[in-house]
C-alpha atoms as a PDB file:
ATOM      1  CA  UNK A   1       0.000   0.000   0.000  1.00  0.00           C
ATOM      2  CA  UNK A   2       1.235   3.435  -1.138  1.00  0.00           C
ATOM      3  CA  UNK A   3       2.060   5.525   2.340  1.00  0.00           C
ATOM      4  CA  UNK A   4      -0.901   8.130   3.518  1.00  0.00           C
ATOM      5  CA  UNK A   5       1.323  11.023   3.681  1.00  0.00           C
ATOM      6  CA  UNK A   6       3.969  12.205   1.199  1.00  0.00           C
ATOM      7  CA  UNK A   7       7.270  12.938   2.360  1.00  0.00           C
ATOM      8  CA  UNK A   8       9.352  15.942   0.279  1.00  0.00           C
ATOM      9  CA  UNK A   9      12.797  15.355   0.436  1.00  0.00           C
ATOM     10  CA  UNK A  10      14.963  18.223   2.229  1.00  0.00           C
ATOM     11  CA  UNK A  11      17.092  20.102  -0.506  1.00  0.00           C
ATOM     12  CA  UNK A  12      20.256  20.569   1.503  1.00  0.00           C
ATOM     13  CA  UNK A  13      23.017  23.413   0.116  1.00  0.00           C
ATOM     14  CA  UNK A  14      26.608  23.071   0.785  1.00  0.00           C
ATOM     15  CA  UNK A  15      28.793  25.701   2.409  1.00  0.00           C
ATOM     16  CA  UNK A  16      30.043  26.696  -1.319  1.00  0.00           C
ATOM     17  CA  UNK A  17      26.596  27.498  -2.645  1.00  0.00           C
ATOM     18  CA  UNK A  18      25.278  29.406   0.452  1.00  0.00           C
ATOM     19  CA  UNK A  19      29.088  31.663   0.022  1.00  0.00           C
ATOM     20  CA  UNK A  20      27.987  31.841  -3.150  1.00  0.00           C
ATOM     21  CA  UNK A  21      24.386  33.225  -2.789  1.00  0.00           C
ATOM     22  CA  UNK A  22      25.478  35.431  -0.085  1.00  0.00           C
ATOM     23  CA  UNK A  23      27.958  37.254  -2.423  1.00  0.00           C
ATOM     24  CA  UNK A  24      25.483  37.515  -5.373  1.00  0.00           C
ATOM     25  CA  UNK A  25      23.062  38.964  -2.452  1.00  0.00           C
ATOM     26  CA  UNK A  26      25.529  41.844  -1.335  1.00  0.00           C
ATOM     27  CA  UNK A  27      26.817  42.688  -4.462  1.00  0.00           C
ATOM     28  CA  UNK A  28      23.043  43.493  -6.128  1.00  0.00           C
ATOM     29  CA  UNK A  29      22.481  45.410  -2.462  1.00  0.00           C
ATOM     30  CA  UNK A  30      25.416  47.202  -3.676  1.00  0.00           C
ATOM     31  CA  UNK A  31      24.335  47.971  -7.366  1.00  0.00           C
ATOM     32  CA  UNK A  32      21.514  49.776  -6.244  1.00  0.00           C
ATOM     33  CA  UNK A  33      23.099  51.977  -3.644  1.00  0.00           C
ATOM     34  CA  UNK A  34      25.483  53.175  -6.589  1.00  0.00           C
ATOM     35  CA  UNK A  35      22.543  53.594  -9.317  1.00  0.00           C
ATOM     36  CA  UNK A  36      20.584  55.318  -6.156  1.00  0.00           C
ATOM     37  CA  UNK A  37      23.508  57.840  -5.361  1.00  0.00           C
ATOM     38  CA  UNK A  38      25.291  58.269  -8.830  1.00  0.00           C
ATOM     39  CA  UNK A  39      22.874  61.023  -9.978  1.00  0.00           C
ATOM     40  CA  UNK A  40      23.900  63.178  -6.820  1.00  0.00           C
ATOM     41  CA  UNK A  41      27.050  62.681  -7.349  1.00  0.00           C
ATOM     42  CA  UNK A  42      26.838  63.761 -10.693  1.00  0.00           C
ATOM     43  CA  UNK A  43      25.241  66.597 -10.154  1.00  0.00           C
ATOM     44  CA  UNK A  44      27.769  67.707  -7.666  1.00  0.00           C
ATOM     45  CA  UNK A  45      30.678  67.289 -10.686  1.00  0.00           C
ATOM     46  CA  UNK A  46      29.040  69.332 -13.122  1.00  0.00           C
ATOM     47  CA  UNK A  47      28.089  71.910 -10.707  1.00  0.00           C
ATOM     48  CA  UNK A  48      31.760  71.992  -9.778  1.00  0.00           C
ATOM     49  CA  UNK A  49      33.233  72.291 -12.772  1.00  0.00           C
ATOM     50  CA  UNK A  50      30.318  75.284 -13.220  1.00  0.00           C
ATOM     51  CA  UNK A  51      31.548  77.183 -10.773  1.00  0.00           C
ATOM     52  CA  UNK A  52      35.440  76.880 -11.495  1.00  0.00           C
ATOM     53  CA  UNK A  53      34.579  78.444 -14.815  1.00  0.00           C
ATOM     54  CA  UNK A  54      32.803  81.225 -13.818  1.00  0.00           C
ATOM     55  CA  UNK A  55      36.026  81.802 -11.067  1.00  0.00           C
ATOM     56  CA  UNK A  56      38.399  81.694 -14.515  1.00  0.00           C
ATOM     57  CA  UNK A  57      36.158  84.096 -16.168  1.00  0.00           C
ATOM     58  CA  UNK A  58      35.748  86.341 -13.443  1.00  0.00           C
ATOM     59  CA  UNK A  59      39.949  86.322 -12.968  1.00  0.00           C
ATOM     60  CA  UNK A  60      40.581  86.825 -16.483  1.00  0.00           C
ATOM     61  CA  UNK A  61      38.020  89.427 -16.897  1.00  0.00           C
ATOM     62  CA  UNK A  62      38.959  91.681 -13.592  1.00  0.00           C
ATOM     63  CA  UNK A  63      42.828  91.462 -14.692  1.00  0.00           C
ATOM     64  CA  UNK A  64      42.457  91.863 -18.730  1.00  0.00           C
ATOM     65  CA  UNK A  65      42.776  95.357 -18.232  1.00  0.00           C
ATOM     66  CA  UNK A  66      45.709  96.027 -16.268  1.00  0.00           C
ATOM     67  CA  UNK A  67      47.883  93.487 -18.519  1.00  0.00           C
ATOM     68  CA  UNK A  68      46.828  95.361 -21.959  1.00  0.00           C
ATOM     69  CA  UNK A  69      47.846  98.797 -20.126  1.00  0.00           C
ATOM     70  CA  UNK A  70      50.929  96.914 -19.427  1.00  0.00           C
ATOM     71  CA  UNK A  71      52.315  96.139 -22.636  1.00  0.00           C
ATOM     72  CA  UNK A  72      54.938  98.937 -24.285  1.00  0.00           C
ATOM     73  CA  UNK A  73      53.340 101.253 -26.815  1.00  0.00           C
ATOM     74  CA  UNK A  74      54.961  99.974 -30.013  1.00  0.00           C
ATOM     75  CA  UNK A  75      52.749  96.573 -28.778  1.00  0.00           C
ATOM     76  CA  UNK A  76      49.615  98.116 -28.304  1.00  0.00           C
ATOM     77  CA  UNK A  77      49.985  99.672 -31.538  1.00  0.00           C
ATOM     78  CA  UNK A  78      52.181  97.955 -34.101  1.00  0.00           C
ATOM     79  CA  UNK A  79      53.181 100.688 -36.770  1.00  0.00           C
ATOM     80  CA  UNK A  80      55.252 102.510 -33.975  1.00  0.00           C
ATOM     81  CA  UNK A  81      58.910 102.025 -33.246  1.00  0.00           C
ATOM     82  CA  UNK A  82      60.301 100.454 -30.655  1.00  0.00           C
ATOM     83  CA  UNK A  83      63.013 101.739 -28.429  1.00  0.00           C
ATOM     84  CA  UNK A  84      65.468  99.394 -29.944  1.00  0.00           C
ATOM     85  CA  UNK A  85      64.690 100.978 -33.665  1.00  0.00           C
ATOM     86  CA  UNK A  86      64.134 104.211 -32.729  1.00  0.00           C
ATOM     87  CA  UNK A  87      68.100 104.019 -31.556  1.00  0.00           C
ATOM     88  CA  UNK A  88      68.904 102.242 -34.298  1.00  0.00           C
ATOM     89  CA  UNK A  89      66.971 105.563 -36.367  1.00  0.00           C
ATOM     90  CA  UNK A  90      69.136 107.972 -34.527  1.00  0.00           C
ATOM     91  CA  UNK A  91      72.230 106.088 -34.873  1.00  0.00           C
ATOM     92  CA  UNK A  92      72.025 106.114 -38.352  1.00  0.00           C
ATOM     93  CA  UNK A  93      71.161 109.695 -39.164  1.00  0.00           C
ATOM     94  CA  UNK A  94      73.881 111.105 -36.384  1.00  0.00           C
ATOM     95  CA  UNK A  95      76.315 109.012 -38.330  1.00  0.00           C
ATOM     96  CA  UNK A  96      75.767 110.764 -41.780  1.00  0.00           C
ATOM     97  CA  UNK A  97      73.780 114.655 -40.500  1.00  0.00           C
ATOM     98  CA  UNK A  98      74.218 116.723 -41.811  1.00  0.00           C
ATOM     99  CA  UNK A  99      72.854 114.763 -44.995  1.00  0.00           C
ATOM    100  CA  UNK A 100      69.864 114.828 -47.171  1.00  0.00           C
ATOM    101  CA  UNK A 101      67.531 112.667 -45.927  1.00  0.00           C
ATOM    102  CA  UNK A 102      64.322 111.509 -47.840  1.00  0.00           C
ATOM    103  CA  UNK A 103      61.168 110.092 -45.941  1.00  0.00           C
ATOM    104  CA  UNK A 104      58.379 107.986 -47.315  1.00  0.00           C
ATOM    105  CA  UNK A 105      55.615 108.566 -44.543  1.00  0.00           C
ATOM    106  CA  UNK A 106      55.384 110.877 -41.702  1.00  0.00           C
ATOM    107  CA  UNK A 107      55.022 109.464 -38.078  1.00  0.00           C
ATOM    108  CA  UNK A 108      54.930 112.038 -35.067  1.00  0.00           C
ATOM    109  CA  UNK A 109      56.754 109.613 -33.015  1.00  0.00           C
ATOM    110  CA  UNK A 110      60.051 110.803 -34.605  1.00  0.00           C
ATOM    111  CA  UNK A 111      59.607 113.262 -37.909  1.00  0.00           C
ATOM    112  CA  UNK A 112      60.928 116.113 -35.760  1.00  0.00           C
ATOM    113  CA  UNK A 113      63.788 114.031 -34.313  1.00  0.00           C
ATOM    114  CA  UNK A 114      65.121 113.415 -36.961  1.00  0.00           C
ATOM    115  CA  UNK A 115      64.828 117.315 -38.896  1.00  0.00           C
ATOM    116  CA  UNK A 116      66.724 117.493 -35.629  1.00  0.00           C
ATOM    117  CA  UNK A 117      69.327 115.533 -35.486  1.00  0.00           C
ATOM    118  CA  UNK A 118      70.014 116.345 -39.527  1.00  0.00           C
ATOM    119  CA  UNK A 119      70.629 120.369 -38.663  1.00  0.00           C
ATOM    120  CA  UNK A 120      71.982 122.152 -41.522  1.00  0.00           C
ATOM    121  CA  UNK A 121      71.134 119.531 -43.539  1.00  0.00           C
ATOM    122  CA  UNK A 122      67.914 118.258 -45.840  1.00  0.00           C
ATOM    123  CA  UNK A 123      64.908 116.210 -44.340  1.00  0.00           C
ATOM    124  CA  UNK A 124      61.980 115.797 -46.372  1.00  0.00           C
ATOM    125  CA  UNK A 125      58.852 113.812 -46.040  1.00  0.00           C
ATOM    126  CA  UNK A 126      56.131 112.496 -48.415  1.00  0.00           C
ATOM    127  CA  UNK A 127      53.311 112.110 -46.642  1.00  0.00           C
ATOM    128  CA  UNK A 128      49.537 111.066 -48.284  1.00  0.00           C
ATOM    129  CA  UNK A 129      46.956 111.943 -45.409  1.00  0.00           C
ATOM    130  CA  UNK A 130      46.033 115.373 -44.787  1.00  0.00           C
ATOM    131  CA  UNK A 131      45.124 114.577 -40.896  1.00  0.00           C
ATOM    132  CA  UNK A 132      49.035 113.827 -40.169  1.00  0.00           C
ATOM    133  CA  UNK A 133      50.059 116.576 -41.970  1.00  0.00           C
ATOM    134  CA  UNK A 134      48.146 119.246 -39.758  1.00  0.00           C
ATOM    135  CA  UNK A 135      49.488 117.253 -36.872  1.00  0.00           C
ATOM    136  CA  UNK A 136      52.566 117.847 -37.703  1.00  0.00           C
ATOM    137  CA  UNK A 137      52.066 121.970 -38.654  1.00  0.00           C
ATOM    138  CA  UNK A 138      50.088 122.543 -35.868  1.00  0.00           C
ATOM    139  CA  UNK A 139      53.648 121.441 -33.208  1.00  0.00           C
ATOM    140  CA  UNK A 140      56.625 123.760 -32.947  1.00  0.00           C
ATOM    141  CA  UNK A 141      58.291 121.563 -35.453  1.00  0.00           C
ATOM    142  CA  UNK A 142      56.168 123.062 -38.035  1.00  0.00           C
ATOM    143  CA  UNK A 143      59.256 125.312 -39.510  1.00  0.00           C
ATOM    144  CA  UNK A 144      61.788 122.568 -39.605  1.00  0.00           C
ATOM    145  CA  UNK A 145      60.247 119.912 -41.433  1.00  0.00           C
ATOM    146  CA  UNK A 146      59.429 120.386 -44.815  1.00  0.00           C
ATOM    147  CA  UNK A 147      56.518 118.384 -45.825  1.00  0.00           C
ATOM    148  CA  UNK A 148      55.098 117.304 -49.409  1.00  0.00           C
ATOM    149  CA  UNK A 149      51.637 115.607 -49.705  1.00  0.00           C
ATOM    150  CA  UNK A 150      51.503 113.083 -52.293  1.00  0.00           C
ATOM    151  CA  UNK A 151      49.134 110.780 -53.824  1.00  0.00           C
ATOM    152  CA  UNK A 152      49.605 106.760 -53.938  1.00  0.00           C
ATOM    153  CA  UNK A 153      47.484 105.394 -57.118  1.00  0.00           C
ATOM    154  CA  UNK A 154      47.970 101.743 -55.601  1.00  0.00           C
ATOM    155  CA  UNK A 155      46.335  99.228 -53.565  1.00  0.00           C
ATOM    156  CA  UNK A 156      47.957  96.481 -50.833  1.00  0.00           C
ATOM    157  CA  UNK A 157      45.695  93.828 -52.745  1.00  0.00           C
ATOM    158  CA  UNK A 158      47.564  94.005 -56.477  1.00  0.00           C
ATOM    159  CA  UNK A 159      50.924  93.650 -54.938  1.00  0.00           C
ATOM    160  CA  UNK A 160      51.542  90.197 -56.143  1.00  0.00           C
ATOM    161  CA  UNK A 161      50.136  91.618 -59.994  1.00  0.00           C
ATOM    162  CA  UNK A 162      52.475  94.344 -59.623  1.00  0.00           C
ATOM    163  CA  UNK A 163      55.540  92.306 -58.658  1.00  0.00           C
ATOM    164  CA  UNK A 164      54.967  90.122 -61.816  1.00  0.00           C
ATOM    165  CA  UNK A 165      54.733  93.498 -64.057  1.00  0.00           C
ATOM    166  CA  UNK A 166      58.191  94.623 -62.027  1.00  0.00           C
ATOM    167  CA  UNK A 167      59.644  91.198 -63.425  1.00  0.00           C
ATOM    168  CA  UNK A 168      58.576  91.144 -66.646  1.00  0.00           C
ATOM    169  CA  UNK A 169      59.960  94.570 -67.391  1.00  0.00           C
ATOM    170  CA  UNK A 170      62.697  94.689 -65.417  1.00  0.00           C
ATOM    171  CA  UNK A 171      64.878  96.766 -68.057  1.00  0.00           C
ATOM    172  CA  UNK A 172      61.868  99.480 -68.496  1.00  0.00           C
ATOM    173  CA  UNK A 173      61.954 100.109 -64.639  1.00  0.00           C
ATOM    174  CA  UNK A 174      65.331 100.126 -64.636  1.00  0.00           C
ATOM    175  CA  UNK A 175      65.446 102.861 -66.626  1.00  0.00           C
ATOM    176  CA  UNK A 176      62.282 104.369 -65.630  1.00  0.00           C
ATOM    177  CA  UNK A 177      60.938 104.028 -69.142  1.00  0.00           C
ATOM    178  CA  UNK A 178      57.405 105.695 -67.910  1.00  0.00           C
ATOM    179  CA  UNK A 179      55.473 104.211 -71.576  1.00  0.00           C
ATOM    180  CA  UNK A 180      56.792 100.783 -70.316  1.00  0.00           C
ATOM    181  CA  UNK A 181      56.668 100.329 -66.615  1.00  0.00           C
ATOM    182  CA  UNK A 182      53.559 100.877 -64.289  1.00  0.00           C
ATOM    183  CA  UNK A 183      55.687 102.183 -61.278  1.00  0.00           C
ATOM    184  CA  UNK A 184      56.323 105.699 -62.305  1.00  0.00           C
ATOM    185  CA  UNK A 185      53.311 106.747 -62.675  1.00  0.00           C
ATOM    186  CA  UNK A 186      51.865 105.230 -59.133  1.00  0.00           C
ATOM    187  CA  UNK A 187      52.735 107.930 -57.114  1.00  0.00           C
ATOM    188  CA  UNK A 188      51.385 111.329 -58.277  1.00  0.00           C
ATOM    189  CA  UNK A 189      52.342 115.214 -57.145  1.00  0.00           C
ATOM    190  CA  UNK A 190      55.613 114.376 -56.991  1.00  0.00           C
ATOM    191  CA  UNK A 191      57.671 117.363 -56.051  1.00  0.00           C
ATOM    192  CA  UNK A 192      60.502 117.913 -58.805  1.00  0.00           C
ATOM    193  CA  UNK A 193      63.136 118.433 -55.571  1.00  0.00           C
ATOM    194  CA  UNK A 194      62.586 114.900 -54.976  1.00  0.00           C
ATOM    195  CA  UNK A 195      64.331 113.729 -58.066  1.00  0.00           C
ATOM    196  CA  UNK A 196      66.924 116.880 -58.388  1.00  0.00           C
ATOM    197  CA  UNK A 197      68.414 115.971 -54.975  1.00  0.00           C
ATOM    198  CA  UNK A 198      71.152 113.410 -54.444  1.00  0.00           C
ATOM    199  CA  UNK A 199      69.711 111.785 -51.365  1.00  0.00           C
ATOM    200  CA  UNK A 200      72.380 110.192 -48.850  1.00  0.00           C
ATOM    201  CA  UNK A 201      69.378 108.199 -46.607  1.00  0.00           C
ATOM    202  CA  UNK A 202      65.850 107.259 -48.051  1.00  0.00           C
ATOM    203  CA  UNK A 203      63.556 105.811 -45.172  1.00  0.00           C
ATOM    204  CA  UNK A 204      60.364 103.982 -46.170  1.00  0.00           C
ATOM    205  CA  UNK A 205      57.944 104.172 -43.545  1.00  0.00           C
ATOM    206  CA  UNK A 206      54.439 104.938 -45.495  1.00  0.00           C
ATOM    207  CA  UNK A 207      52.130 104.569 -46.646  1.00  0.00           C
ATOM    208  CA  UNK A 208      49.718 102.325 -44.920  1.00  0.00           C
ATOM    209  CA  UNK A 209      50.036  98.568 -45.743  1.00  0.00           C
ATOM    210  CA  UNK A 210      48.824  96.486 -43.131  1.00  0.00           C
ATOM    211  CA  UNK A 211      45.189  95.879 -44.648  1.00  0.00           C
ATOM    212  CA  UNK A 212      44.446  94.920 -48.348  1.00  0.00           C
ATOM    213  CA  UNK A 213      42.407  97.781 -49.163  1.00  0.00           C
ATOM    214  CA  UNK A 214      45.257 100.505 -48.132  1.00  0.00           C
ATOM    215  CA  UNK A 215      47.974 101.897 -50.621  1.00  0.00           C
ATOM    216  CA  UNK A 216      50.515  99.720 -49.702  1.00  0.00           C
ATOM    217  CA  UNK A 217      54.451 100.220 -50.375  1.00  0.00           C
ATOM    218  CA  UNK A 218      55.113  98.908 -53.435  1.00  0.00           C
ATOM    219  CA  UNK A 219      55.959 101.729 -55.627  1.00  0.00           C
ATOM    220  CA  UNK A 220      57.722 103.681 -52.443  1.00  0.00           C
ATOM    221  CA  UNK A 221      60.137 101.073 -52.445  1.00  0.00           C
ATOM    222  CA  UNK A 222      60.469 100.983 -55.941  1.00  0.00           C
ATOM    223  CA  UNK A 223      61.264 104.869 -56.261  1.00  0.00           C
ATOM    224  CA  UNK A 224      63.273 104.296 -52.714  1.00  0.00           C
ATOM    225  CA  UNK A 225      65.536 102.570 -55.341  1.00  0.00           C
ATOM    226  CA  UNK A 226      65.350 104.467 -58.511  1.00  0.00           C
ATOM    227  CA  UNK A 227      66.563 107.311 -56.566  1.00  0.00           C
ATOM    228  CA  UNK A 228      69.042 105.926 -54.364  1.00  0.00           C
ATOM    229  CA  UNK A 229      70.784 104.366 -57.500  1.00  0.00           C
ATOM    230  CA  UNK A 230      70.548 108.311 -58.887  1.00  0.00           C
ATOM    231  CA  UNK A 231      72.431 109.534 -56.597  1.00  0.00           C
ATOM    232  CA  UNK A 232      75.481 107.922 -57.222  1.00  0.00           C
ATOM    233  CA  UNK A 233      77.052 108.696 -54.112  1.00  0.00           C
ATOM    234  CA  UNK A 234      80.569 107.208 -53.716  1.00  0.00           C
ATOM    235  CA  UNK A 235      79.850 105.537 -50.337  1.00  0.00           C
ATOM    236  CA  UNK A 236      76.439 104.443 -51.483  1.00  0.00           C
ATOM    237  CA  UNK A 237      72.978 105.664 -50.520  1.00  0.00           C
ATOM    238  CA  UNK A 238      71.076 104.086 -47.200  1.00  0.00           C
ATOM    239  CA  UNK A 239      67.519 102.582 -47.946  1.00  0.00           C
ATOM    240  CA  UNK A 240      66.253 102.193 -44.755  1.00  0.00           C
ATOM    241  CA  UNK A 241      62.837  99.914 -44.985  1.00  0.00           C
ATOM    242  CA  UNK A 242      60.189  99.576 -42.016  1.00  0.00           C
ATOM    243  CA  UNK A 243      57.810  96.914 -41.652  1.00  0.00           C
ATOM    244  CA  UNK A 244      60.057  94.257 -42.633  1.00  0.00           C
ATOM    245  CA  UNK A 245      58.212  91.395 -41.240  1.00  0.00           C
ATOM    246  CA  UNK A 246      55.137  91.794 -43.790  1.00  0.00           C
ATOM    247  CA  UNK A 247      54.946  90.083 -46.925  1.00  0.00           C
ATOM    248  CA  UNK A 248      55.040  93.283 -49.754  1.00  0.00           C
ATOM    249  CA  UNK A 249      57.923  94.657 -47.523  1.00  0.00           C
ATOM    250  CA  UNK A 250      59.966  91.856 -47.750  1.00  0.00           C
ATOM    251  CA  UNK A 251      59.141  90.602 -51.591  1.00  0.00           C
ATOM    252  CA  UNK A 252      59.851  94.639 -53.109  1.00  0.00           C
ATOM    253  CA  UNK A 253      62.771  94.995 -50.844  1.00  0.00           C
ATOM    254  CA  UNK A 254      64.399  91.769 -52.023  1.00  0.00           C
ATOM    255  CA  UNK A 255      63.183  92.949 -56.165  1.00  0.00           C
ATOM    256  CA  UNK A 256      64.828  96.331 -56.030  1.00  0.00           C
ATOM    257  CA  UNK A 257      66.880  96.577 -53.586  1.00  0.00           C
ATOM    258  CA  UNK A 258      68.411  93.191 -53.412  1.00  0.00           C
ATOM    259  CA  UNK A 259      69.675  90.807 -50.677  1.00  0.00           C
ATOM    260  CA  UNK A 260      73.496  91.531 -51.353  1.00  0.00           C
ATOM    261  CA  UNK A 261      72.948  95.018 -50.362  1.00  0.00           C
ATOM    262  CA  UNK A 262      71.397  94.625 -46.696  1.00  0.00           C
ATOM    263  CA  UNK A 263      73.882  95.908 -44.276  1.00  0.00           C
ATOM    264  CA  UNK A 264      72.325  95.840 -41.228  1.00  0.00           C
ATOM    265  CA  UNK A 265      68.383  94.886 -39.576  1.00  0.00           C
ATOM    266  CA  UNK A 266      67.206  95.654 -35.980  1.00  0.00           C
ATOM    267  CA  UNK A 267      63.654  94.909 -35.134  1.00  0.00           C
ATOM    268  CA  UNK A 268      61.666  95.443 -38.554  1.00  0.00           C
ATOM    269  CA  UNK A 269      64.279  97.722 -39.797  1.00  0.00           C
ATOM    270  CA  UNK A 270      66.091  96.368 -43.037  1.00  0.00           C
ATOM    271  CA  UNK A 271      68.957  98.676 -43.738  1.00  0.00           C
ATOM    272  CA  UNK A 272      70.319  98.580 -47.251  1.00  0.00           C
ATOM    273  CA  UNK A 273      73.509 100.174 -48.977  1.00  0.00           C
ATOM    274  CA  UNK A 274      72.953 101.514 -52.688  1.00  0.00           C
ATOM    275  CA  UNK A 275      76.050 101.390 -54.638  1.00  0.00           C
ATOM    276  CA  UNK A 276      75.490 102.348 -58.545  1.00  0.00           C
ATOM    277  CA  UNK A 277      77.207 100.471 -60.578  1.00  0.00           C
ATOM    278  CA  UNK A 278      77.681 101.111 -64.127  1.00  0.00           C
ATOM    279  CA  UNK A 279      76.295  99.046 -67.390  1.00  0.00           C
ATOM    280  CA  UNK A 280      73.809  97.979 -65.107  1.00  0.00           C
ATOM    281  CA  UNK A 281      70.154  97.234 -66.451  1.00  0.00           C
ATOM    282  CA  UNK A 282      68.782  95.457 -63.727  1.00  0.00           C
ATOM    283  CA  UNK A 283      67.788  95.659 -59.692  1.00  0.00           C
ATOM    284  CA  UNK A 284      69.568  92.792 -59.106  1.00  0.00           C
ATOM    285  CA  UNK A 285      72.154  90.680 -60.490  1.00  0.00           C
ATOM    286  CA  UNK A 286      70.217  86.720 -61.733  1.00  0.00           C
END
C-alpha cells in the first residue's frame, strides 16, 4: 500500500553554494546603492566644474585690463617704433647729418627728431593723409620739417600683380621708361626736388600697408631705389625699410633693392647700402 502522507525530500546546500548566494546577495544590495547615489554625485561634478569656470572668467576678466595697459606702446599699436629701432633711427642719421635725408611717410613719433638731429642739412617727407600733416604743422616743429603731400594710385591687394609686371619689365623700370613700366606713374604730385636731390638716406615708412584695401608700399620702395641708385654717391645711398616682417615689404625689398645690399636689420628695420654700378640694367644681379 502506497504511504498516507507524502514525504518531500529536504534540498540541503553546501557551504560553497550558500558563500555563493550570499555574495550575489551583497553585491546586487550594492548595485543599487550606486545607481541610487550616482545622480547626486553627478550633479555635484558638473556643478563643480560650473563654478570653477565662472572663477576663470571672473579672474581673467577683472585682470584683462591692467595686462593690456601693461604692454609697451609699439605693442599696443604695431606701426610705432620700438626703443630698440628708434636708436637704431638715430644712430644712423647722427652718423651721416648733416645729410639729405628723404622720408616715405610721416610718423609724429620721430619726424621732428630726426629734422633734428640732420641740422643744416635736408629732411623731407612724403606724406599722403592730410590729418598727419596738420598734426605735424600745428607742433613747434612746423618750420623745420618740410613736408610734401603726395598721392599713392595703388592698392595692398595688387601687390603680387604688380611684382609680376616689375619682373617682366625689369629693363623698363630700370630705366624708368614711364610708356613701359607701371611704377612711375603710381605715385602722383611728386615734387621735382625729390628727383633733383642726391639723397644720402631714403627711409620707407608709409604709406599704410597692413590691410588689403590701403595703398601699400610697393611703388615707395620701388622709387626708394630708382633714386638711391641716382644719386650715385661714392659711399652708397642708405635705404632704410620699415615693416620688414610683412609680406610686400619683404618681396619689393628683395626685387629692387636686393639681398646683397642689406647691411644691417634691428627689429623690422632692413637697412640697405645703394652702390650704382655702371652698365647695369637690372635691380639685381640673376
Amino acid at each position: 500500500m502506497p504511504p498516507s502522507e507524502i514525504a518531500f525530500p529536504l534540498l540541503l546546500f553546501s557551504p560553497k553554494t550558500r558563500l555563493k548566494k550570499t555574495l550575489i546577495h551583497k553585491y546586487y544590495r550594492a548595485m543599487k546603492f550606486t545607481k541610487r547615489n550616482i545622480i547626486p554625485l553627478l550633479v555635484f561634478i558638473l556643478s563643480f566644474a560650473s563654478i570653477l569656470r565662472l572663477v576663470k572668467i571672473s579672474v581673467i576678466t577683472s585682470y584683462s585690463s591692467p595686462i593690456f595697459f601693461a604692454l609697451s606702446p609699439a605693442e599696443q599699436h604695431p606701426h610705432l617704433l620700438t626703443e630698440k629701432e628708434i636708436k637704431f633711427l638715430y644712430n644712423l642719421v647722427s652718423r651721416k647729418s648733416p645729410c639729405n635725408i628723404l622720408v616715405f611717410g610721416l610718423e609724429t613719433q620721430y619726424s621732428a627728431q630726426i629734422s633734428t638731429i640732420n641740422k643744416g642739412g635736408i629732411t623731407v617727407f612724403l606724406e599722403d593723409k592730410p590729418e598727419k600733416i596738420k598734426t605735424i604743422n600745428a607742433t613747434d616743429h612746423a618750420n623745420t620739417i618740410r613736408i610734401y603731400k603726395v598721392e599713392y594710385q595703388t592698392v595692398a591687394r595688387d601687390a603680387y600683380k604688380l611684382l609680376k609686371h616689375a619682373r617682366r619689365n625689369q629693363k623698363n623700370c630700370y630705366s624708368q621708361d614711364s610708356q613701359r613700366c607701371k611704377f612711375m606713374s603710381l605715385v602722383t604730385n611728386m615734387p621735382k626736388e625729390v628727383y633733383e636731390v642726391k639723397w644720402d638716406l631714403v627711409i620707407v615708412d608709409g604709406p599704410e600697408g597692413h590691410k588689403p584695401e590701403s595703398q601699400g608700399r610697393m611703388a615707395a620702395i620701388y622709387l626708394a631705389s630708382v633714386l638711391a641708385r641716382r644719386s650715385k654717391k661714392k659711399n652708397g645711398t642708405h635705404v632704410l625699410v620699415h615693416d620688414v616682417d610683412r609680406m610686400i615689404e619683404k618681396w619689393f625689398s628683395w626685387e629692387f633693392l636686393c639681398d646683397m645690399n642689406l647691411v644691417s636689420s634691428k627689429g623690422k628695420f632692413w637697412d640697405f647700402n645703394i652702390l650704382t654700378k655702371p652698365n647695369t640694367t637690372t635691380f639685381c644681379p640673376t
